[in-house]
N, C-alpha and C. Protein backbone atom coordinates (compact mmCIF):
# COMPACT_ATOMS: atom_id res chain seq x y z
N UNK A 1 -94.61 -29.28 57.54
CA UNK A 1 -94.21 -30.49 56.84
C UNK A 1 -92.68 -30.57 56.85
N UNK A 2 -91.92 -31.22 56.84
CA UNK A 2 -90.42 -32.20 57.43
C UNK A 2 -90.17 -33.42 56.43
N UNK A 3 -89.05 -33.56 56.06
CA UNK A 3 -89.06 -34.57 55.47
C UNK A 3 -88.18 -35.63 56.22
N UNK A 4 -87.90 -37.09 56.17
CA UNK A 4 -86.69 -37.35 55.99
C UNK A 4 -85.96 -37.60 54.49
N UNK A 5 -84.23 -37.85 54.59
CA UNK A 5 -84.16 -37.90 53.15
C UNK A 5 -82.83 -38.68 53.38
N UNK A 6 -82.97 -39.30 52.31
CA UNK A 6 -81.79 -40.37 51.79
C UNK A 6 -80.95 -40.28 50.77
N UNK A 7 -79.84 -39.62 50.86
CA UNK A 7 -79.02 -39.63 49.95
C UNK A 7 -77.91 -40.84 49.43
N UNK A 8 -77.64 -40.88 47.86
CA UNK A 8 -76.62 -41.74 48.09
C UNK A 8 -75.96 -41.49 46.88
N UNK A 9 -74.27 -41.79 46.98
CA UNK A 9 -73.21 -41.40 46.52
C UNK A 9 -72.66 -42.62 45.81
N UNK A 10 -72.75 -42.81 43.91
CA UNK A 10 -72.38 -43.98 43.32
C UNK A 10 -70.91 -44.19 43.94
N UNK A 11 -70.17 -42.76 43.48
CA UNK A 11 -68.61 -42.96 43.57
C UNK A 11 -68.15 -43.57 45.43
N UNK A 12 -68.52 -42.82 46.07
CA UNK A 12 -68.45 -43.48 47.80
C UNK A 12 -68.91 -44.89 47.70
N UNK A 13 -70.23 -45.12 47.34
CA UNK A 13 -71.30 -46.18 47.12
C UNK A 13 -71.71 -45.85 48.75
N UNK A 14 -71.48 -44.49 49.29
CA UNK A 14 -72.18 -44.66 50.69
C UNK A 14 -73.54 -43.62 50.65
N UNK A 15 -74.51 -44.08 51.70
CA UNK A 15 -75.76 -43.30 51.80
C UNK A 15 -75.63 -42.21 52.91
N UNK A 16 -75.95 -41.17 52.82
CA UNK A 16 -76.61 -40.20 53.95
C UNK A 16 -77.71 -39.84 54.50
N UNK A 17 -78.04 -39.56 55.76
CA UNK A 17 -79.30 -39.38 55.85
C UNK A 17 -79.60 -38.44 56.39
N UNK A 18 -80.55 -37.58 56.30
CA UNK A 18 -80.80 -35.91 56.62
C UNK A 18 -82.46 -35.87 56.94
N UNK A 19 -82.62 -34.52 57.83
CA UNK A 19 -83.90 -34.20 57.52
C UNK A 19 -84.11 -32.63 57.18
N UNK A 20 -85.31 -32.10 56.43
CA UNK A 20 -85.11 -31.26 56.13
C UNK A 20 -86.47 -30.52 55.28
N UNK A 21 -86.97 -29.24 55.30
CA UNK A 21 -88.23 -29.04 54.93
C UNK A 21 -88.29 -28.87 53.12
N UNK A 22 -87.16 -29.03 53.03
CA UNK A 22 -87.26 -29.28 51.41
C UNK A 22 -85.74 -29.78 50.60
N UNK A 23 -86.27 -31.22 50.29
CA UNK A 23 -85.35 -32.00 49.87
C UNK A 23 -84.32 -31.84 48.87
N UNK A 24 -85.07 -31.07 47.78
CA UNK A 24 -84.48 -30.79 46.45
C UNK A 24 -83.59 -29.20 46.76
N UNK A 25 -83.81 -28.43 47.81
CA UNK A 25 -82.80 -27.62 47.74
C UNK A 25 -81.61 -28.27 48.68
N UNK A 26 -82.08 -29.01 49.82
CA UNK A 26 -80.91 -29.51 50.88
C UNK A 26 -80.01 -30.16 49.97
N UNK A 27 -80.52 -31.04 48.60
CA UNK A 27 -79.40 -31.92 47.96
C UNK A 27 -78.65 -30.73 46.89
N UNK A 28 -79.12 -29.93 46.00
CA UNK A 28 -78.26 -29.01 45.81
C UNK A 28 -77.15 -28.29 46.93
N UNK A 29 -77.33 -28.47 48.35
CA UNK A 29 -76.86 -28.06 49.24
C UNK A 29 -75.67 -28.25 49.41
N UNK A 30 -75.47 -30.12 49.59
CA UNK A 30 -74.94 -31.20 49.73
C UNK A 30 -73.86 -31.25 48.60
N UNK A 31 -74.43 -30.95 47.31
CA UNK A 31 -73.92 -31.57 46.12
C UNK A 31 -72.61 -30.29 45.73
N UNK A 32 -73.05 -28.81 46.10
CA UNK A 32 -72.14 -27.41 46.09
C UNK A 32 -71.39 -27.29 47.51
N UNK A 33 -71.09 -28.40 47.93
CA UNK A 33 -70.78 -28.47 49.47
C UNK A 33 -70.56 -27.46 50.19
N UNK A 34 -71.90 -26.73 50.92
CA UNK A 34 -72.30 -26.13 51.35
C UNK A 34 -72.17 -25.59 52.63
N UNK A 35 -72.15 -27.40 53.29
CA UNK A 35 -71.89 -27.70 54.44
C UNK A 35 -70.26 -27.81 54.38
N UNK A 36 -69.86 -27.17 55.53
CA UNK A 36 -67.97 -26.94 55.36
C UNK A 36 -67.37 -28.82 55.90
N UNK A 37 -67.58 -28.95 56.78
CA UNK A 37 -67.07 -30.12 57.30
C UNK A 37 -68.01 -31.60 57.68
N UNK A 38 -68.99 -31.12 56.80
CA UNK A 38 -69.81 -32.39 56.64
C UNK A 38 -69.31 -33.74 55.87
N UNK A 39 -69.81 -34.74 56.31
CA UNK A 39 -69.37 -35.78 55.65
C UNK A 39 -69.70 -35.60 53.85
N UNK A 40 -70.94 -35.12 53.42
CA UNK A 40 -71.12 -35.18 52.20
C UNK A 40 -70.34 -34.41 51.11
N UNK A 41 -69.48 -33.66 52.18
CA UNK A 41 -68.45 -33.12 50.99
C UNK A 41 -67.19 -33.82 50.75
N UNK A 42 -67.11 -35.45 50.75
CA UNK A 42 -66.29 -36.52 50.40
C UNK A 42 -67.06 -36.75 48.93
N UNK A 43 -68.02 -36.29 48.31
CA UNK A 43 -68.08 -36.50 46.83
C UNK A 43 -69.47 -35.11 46.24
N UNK A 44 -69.56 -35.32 45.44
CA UNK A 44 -70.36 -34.15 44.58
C UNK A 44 -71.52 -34.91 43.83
N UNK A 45 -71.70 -36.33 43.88
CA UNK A 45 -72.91 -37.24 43.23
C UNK A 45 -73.84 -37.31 43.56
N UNK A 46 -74.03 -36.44 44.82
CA UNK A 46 -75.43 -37.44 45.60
C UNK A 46 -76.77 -37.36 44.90
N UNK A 47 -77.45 -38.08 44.99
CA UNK A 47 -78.60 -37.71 44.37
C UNK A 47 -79.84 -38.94 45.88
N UNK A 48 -80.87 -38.09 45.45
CA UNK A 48 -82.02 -38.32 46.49
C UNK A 48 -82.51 -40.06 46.29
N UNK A 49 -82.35 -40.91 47.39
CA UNK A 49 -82.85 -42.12 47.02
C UNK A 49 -84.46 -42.70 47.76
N UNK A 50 -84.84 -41.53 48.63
CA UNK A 50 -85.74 -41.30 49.16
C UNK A 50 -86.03 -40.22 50.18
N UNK A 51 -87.11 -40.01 49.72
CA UNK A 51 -87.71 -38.77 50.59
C UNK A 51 -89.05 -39.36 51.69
N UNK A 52 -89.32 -39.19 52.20
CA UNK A 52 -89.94 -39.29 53.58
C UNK A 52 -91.06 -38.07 54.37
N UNK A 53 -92.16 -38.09 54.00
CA UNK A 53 -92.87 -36.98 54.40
C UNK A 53 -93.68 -37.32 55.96
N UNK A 54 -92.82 -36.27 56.85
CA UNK A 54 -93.41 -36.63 58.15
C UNK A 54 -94.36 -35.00 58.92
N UNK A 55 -94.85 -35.30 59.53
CA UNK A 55 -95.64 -34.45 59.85
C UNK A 55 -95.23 -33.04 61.03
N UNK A 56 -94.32 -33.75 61.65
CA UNK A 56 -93.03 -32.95 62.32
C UNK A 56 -91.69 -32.53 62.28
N UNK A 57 -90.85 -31.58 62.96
CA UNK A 57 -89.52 -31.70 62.28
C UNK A 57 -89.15 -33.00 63.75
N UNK A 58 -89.31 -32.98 64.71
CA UNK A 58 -89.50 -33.82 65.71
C UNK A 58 -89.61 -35.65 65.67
N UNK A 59 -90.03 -35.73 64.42
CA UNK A 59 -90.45 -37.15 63.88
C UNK A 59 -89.50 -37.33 63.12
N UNK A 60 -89.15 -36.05 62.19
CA UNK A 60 -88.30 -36.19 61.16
C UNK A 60 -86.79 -36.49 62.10
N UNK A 61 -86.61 -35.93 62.64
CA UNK A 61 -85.53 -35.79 63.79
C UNK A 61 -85.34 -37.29 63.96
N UNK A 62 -86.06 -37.69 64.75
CA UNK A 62 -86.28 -39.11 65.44
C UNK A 62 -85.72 -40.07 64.50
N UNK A 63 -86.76 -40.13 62.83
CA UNK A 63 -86.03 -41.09 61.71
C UNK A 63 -84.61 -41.05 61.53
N UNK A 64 -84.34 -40.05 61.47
CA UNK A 64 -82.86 -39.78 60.96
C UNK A 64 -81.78 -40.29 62.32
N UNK A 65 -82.17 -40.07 63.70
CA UNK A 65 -81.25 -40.58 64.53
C UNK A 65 -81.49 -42.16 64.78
N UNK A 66 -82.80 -42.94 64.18
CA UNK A 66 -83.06 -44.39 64.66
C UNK A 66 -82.17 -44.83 63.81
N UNK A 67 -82.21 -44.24 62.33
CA UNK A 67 -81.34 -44.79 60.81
C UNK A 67 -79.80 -44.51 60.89
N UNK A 68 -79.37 -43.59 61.49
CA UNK A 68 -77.86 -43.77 61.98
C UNK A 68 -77.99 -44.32 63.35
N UNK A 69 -78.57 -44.25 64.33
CA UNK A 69 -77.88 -45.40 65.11
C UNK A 69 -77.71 -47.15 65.14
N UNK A 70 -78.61 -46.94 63.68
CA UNK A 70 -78.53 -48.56 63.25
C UNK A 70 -77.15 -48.94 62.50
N UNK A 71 -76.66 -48.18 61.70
CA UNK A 71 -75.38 -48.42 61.38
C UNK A 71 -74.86 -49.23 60.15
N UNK A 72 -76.34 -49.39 59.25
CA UNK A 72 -76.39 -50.41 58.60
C UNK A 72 -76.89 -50.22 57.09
N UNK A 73 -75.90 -50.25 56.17
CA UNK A 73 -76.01 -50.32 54.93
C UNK A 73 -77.22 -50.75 54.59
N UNK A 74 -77.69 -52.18 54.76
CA UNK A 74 -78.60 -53.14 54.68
C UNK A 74 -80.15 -52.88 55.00
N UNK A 75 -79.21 -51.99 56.11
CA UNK A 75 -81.27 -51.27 56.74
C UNK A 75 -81.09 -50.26 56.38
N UNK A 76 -80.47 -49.47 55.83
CA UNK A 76 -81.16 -48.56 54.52
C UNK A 76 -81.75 -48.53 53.17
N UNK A 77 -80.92 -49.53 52.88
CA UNK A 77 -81.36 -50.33 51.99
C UNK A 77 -83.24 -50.62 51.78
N UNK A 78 -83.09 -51.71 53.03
CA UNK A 78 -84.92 -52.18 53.29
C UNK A 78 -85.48 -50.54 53.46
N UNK A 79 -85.23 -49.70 54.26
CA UNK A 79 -85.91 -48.48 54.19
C UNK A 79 -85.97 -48.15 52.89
N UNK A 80 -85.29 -48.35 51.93
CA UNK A 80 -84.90 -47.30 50.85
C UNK A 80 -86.46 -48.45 50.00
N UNK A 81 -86.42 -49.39 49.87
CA UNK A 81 -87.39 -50.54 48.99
C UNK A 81 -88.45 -50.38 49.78
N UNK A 82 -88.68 -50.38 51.37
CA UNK A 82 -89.94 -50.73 52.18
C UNK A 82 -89.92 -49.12 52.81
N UNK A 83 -90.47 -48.50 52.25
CA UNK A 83 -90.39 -46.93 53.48
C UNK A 83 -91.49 -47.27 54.53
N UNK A 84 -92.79 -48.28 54.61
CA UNK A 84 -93.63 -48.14 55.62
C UNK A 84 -93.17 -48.45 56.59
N UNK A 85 -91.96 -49.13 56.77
CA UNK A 85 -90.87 -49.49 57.55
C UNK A 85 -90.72 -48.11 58.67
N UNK A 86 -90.43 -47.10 58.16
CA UNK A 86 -90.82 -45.78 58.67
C UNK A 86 -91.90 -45.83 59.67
N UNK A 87 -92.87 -45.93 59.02
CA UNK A 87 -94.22 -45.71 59.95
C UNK A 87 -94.23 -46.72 60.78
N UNK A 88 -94.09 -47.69 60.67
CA UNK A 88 -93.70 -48.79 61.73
C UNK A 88 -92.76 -48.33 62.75
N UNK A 89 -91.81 -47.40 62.79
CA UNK A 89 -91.31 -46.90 63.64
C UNK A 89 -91.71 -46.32 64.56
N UNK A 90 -92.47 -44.89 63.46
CA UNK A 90 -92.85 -43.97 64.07
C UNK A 90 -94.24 -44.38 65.31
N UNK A 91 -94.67 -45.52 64.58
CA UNK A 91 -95.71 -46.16 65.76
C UNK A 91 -95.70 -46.37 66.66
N UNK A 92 -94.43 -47.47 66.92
CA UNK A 92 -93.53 -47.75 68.18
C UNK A 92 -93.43 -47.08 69.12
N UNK A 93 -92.96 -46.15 68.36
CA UNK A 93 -93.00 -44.56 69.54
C UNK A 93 -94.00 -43.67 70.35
N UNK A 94 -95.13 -43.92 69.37
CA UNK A 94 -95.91 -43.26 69.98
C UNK A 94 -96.61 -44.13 71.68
């Protein structure tokens, strides 16, 4: 099991997106900036705005590079309100 996951930062007001086999430790991860030169250590707020349960890390992979190469506040957003939006992806693909 894989997740994808959506983070987002009031003070930035920006979102991140990750994948990862367990959400609630990756955002403690994020939040003790963990990661040395990651973007998420531009603030200490993040908190989870969705999680995403996919059946691969491969799928999970895939979400996370379709959702940054979109580039778009707006379509995270609809992901973040519509997640079947997701599976509609993942369909596509297959």
């Amino acid at each position: 099991m894989h997740f994808l996951y959506i983070l987002y930062s009031e003070r930035l007001d920006k979102y991140y997106t990750g994948e990862t086999p367990d959400a609630d430790i990756r955002l403690d991860l994020h939040n003790k900036h963990h990661f040395k030169n990651a973007f998420t250590n531009a603030a200490d707020d993040w908190t989870i705005k969705l999680t995403f349960n996919t059946d691969s890390k491969e799928n999970a992979l895939y979400l996370e590079s379709f959702i940054k190469r979109m580039k778009s506040k707006t379509f995270i957003e609809k992901v973040i309100n519509n997640p079947s939006i997701l599976n509609q992806i993942l369909e596509k693909r297959a």
